[in-house]
C-alpha atoms as a PDB file:
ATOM      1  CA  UNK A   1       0.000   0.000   0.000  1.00  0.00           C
ATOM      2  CA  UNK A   2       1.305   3.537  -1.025  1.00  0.00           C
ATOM      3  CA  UNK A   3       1.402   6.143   1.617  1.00  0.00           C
ATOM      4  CA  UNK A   4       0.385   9.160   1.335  1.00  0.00           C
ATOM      5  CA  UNK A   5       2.112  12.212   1.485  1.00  0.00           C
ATOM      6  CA  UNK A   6      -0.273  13.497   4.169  1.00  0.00           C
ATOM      7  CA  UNK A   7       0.297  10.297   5.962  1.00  0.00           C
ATOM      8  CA  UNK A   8       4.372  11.226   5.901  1.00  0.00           C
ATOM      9  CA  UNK A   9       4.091  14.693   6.939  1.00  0.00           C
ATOM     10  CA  UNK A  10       1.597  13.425   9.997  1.00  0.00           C
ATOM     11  CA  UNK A  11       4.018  10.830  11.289  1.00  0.00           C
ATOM     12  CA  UNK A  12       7.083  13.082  10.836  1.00  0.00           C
ATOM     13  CA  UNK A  13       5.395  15.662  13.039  1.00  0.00           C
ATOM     14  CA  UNK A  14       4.378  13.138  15.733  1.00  0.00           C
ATOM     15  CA  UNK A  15       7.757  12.416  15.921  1.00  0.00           C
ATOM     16  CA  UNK A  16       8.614  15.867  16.602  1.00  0.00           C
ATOM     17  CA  UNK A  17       5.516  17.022  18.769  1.00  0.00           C
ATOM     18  CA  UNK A  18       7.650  17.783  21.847  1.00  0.00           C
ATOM     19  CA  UNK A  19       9.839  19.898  20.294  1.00  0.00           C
ATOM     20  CA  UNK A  20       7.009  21.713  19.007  1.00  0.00           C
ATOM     21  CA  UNK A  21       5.418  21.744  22.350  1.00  0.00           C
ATOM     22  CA  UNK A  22       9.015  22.636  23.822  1.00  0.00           C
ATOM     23  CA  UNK A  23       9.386  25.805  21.170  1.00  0.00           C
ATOM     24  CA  UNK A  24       6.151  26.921  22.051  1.00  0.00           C
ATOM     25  CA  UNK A  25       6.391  27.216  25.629  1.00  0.00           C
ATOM     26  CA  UNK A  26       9.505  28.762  25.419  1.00  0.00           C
ATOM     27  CA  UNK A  27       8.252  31.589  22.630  1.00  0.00           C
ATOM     28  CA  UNK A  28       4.992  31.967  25.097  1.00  0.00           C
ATOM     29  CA  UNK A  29       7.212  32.392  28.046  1.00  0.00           C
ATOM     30  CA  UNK A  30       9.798  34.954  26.202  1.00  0.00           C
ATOM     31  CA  UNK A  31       6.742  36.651  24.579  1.00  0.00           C
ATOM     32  CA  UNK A  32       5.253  37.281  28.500  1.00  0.00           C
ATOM     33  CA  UNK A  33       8.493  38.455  29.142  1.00  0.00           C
ATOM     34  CA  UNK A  34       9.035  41.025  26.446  1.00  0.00           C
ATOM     35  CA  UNK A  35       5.628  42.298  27.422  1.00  0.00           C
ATOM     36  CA  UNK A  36       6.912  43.185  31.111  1.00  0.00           C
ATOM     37  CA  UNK A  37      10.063  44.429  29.833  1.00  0.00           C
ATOM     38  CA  UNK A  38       8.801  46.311  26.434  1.00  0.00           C
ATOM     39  CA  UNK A  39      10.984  49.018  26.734  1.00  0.00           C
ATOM     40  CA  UNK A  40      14.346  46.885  27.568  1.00  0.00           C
ATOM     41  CA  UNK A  41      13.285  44.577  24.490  1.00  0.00           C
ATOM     42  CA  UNK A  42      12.709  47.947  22.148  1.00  0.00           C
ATOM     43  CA  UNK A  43      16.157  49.150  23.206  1.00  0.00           C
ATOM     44  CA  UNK A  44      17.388  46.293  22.381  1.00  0.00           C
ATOM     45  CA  UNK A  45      15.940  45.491  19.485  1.00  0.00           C
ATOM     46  CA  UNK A  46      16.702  48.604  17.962  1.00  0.00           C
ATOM     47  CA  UNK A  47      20.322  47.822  19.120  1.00  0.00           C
ATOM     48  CA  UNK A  48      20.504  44.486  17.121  1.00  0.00           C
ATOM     49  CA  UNK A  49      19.056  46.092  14.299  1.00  0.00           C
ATOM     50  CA  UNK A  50      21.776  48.450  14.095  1.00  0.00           C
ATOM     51  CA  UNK A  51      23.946  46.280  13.978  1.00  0.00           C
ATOM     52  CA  UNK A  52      23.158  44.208  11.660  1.00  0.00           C
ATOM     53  CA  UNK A  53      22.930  47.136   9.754  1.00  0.00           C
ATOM     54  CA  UNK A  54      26.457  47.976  10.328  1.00  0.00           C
ATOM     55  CA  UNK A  55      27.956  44.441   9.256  1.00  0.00           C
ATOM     56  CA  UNK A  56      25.789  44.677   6.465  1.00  0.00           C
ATOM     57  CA  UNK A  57      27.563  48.269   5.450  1.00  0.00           C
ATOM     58  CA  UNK A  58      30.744  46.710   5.655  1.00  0.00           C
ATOM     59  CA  UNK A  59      29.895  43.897   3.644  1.00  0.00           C
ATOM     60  CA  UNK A  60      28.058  46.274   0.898  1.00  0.00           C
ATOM     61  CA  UNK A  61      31.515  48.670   0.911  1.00  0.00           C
ATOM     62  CA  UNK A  62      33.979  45.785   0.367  1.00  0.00           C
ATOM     63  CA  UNK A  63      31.932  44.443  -2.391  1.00  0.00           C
ATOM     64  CA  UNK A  64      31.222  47.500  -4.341  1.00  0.00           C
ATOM     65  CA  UNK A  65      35.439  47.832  -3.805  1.00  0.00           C
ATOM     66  CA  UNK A  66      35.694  44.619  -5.103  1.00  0.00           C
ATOM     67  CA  UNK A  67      33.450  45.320  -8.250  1.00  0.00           C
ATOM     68  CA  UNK A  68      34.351  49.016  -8.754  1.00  0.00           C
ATOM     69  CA  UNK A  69      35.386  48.438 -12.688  1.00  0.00           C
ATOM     70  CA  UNK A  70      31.381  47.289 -13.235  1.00  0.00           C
ATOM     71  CA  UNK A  71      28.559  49.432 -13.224  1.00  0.00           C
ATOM     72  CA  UNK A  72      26.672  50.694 -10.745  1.00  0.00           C
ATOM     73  CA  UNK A  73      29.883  50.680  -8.184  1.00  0.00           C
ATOM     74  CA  UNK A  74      28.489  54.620  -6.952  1.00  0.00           C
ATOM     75  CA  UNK A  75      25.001  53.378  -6.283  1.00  0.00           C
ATOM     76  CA  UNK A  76      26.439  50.552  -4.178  1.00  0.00           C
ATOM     77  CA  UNK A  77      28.872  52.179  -2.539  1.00  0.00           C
ATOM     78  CA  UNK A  78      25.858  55.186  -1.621  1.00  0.00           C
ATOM     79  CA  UNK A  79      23.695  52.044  -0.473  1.00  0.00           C
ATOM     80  CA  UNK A  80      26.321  51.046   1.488  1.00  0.00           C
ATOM     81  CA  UNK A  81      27.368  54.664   3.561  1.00  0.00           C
ATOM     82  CA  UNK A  82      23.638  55.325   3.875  1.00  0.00           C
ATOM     83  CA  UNK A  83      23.795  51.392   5.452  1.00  0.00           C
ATOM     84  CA  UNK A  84      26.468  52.210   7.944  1.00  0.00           C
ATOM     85  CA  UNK A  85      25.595  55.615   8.520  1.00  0.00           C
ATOM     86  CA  UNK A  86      21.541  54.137   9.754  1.00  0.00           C
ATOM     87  CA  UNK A  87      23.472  51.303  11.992  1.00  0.00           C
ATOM     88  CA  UNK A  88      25.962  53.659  13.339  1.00  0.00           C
ATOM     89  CA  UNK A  89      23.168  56.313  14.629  1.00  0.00           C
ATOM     90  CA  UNK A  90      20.759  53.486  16.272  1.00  0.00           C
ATOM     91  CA  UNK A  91      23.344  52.073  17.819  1.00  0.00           C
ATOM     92  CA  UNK A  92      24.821  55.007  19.597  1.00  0.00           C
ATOM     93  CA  UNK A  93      21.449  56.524  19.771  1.00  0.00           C
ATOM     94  CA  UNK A  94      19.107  53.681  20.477  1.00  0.00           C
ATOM     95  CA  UNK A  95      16.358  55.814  22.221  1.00  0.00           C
ATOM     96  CA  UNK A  96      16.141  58.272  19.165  1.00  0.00           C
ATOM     97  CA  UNK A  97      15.839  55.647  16.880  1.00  0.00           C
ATOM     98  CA  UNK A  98      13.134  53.898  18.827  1.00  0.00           C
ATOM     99  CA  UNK A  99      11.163  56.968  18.579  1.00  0.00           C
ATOM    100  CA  UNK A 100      11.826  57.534  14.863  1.00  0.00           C
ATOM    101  CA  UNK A 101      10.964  54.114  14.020  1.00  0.00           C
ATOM    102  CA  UNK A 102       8.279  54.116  16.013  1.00  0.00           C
ATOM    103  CA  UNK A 103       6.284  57.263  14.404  1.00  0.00           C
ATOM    104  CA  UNK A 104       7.504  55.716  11.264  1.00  0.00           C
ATOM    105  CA  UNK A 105       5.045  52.337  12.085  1.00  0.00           C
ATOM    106  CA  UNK A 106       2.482  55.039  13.041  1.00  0.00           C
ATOM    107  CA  UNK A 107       2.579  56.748   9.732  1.00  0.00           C
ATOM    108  CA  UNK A 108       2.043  53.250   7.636  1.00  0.00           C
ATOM    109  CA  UNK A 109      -0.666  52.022  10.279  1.00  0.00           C
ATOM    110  CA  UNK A 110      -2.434  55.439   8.661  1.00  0.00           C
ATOM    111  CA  UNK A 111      -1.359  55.400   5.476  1.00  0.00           C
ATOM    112  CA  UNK A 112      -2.500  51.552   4.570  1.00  0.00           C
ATOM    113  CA  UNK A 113      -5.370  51.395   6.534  1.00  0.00           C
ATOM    114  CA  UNK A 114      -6.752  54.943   5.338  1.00  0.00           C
ATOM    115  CA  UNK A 115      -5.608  52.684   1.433  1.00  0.00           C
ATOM    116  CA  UNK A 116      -7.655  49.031   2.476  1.00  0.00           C
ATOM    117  CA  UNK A 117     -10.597  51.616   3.495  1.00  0.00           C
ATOM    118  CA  UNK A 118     -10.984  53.574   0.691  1.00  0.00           C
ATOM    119  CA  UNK A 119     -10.557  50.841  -1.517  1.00  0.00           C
ATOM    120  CA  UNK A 120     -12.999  48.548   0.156  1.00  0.00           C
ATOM    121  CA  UNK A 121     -15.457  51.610   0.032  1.00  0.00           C
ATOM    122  CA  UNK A 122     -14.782  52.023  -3.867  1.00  0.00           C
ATOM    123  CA  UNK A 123     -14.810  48.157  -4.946  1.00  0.00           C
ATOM    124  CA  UNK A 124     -17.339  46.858  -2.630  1.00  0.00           C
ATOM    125  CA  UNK A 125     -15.268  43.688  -3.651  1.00  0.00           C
ATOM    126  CA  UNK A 126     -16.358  39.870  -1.389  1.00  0.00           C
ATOM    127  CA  UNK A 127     -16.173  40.229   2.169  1.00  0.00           C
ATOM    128  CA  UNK A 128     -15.417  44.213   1.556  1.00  0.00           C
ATOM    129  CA  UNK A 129     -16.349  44.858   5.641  1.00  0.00           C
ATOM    130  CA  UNK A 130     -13.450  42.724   6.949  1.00  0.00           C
ATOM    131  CA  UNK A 131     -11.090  44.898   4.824  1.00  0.00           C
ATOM    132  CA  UNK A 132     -13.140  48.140   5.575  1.00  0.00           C
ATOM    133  CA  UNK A 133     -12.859  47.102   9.638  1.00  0.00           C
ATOM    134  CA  UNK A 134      -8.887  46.034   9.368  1.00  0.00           C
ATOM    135  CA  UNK A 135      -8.900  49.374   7.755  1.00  0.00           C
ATOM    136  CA  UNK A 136     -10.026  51.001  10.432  1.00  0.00           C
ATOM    137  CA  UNK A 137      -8.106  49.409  13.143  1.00  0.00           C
ATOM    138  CA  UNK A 138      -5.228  50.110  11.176  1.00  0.00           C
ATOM    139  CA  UNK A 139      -5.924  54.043  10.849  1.00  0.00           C
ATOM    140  CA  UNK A 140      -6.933  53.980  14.469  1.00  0.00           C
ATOM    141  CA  UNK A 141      -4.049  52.172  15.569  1.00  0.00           C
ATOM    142  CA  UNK A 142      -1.726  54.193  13.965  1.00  0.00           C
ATOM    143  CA  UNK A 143      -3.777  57.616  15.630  1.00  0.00           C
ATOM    144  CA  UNK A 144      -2.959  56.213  19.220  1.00  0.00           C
ATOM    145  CA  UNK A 145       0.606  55.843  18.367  1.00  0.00           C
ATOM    146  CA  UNK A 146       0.948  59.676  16.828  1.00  0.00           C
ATOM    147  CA  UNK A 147      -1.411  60.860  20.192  1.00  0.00           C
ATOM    148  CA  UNK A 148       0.775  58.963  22.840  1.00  0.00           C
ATOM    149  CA  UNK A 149       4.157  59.683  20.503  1.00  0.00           C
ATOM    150  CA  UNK A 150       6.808  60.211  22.253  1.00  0.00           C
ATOM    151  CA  UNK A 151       6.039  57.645  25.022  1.00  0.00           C
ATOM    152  CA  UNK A 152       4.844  55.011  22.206  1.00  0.00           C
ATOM    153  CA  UNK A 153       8.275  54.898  21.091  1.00  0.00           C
ATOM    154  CA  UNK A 154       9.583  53.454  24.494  1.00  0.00           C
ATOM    155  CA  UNK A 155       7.088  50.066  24.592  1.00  0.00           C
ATOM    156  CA  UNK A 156       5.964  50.011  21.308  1.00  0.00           C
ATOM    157  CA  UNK A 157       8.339  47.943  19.138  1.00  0.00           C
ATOM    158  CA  UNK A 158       8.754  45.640  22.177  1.00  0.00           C
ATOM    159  CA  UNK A 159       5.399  45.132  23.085  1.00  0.00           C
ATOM    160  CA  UNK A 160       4.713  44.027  19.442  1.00  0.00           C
ATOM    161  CA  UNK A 161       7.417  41.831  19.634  1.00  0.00           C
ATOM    162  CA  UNK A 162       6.218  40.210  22.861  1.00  0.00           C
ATOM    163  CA  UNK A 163       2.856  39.848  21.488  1.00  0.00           C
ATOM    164  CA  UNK A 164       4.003  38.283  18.248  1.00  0.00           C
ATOM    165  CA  UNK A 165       5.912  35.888  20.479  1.00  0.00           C
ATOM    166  CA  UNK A 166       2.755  34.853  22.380  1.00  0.00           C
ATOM    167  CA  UNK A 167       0.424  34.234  19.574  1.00  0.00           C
ATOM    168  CA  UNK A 168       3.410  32.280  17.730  1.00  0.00           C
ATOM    169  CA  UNK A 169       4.002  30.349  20.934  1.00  0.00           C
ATOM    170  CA  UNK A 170       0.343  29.453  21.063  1.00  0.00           C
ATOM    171  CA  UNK A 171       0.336  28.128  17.356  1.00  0.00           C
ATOM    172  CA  UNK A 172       3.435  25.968  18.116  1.00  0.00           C
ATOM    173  CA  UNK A 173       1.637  24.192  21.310  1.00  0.00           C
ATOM    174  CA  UNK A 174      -1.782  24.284  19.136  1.00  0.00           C
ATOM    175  CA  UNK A 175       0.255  22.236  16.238  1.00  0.00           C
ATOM    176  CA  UNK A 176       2.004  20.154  18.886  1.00  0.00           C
ATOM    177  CA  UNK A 177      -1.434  19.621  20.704  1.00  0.00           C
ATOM    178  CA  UNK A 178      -3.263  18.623  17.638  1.00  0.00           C
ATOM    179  CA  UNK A 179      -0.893  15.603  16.221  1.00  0.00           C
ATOM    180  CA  UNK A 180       0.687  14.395  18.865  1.00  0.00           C
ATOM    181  CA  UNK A 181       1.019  10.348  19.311  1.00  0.00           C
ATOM    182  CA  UNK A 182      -2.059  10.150  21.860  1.00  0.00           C
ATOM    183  CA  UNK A 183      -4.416  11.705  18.465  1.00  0.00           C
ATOM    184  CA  UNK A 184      -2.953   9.103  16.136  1.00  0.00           C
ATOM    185  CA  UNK A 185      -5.794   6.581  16.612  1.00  0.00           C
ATOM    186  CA  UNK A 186      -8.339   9.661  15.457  1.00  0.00           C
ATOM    187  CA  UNK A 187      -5.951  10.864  12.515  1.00  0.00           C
ATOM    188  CA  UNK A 188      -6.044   7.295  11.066  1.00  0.00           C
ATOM    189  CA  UNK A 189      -9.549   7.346  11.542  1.00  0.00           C
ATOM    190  CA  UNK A 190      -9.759  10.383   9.509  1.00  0.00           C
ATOM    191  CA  UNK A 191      -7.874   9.241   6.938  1.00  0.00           C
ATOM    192  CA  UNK A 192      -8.882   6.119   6.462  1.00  0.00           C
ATOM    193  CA  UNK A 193     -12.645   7.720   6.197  1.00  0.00           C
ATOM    194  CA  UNK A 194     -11.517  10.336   3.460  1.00  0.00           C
ATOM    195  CA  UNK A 195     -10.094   7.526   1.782  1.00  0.00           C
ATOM    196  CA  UNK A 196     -13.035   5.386   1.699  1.00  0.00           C
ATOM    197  CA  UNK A 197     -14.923   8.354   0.226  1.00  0.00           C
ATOM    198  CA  UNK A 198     -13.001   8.608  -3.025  1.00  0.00           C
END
């Protein structure tokens, strides 16, 4: 009897539920954490960003240098300072940037939701509320961050990040939940049902 690849990718991820139950907890508990320490994690966040900006200057300069007789070598090497230049600012001003970046989010929360609004309002496409509402969240959203700008800029960026750490925690354990070993009777049932359908 051939198995299917369903059946393969099922039994592969049994194998591995505890890992997946291990990553989760660990991204739920780190997620909790960043949300008690928002502004530590947007400091340093903004710090890591930096510099990886940095090493990614240096990397841009030595290759333009290394392809200077091709063209484009000014571009690169302008890519490149404007590279370093970004790291070397959020890393010895880490605050600042958190605040730049910060009314920079609040400026594309307007901007795109004021866009999926409008053009939900316009098209009337399928299912034009859902856009219209993520619209307005969006718009709103990005109005709280402009009205509580500066002091936005200190949790902000972590708190997002400790939020997208919980909910990606939760889909890990979910996943883990859902086909580990102790399921495997009802996933065979399932299976072997859909089967006998076709």
């Amino acid at each position: 009897m051939i198995q299917s690849p369903w059946t393969s990718s099922i039994n592969d991820m049994q194998r591995l539920w505890k890992w997946f139950l291990a990553l989760g907890i660990g991204l739920l508990v780190l997620g909790t954490a960043a949300l008690w320490a928002s502004v530590a994690v947007t400091l340093t966040s903004v710090l890591l960003f930096g510099i990886l900006l940095l090493i990614s200057g240096i990397i841009q300069v030595v290759h333009a240098f290394q392809t200077r007789q091709s063209d484009g070598f000014a571009l690169r090497l302008i890519a490149a300072i404007f590279d370093l230049v970004i790291g070397l600012l959020m890393v010895t001003h880490p605050m600042a940037s958190a605040l730049a970046l910060t009314l920079l989010l609040a400026a594309f929360f307007l901007a795109g939701g004021l866009f999926r609004g409008i053009a939900a309002l316009s098209l009337r496409f399928p299912n034009w509320g859902w856009a219209l509402t993520s619209g307005i969240v969006s718009v709103l959203f990005g109005l709280l961050l402009m009205m509580e700008w500066p002091e936005s800029g200190l949790w902000f960026i972590g708190m997002y990040i400790g939020i997208d750490m919980v909910f990606n925690g939760w889909g890990w354990i979910m996943l883990a939940l859902a086909v580990r070993p102790a399921q495997n009777g009802n996933l065979a049932a399932a299976q072997h049902g859909s089967a006998g359908a076709r």
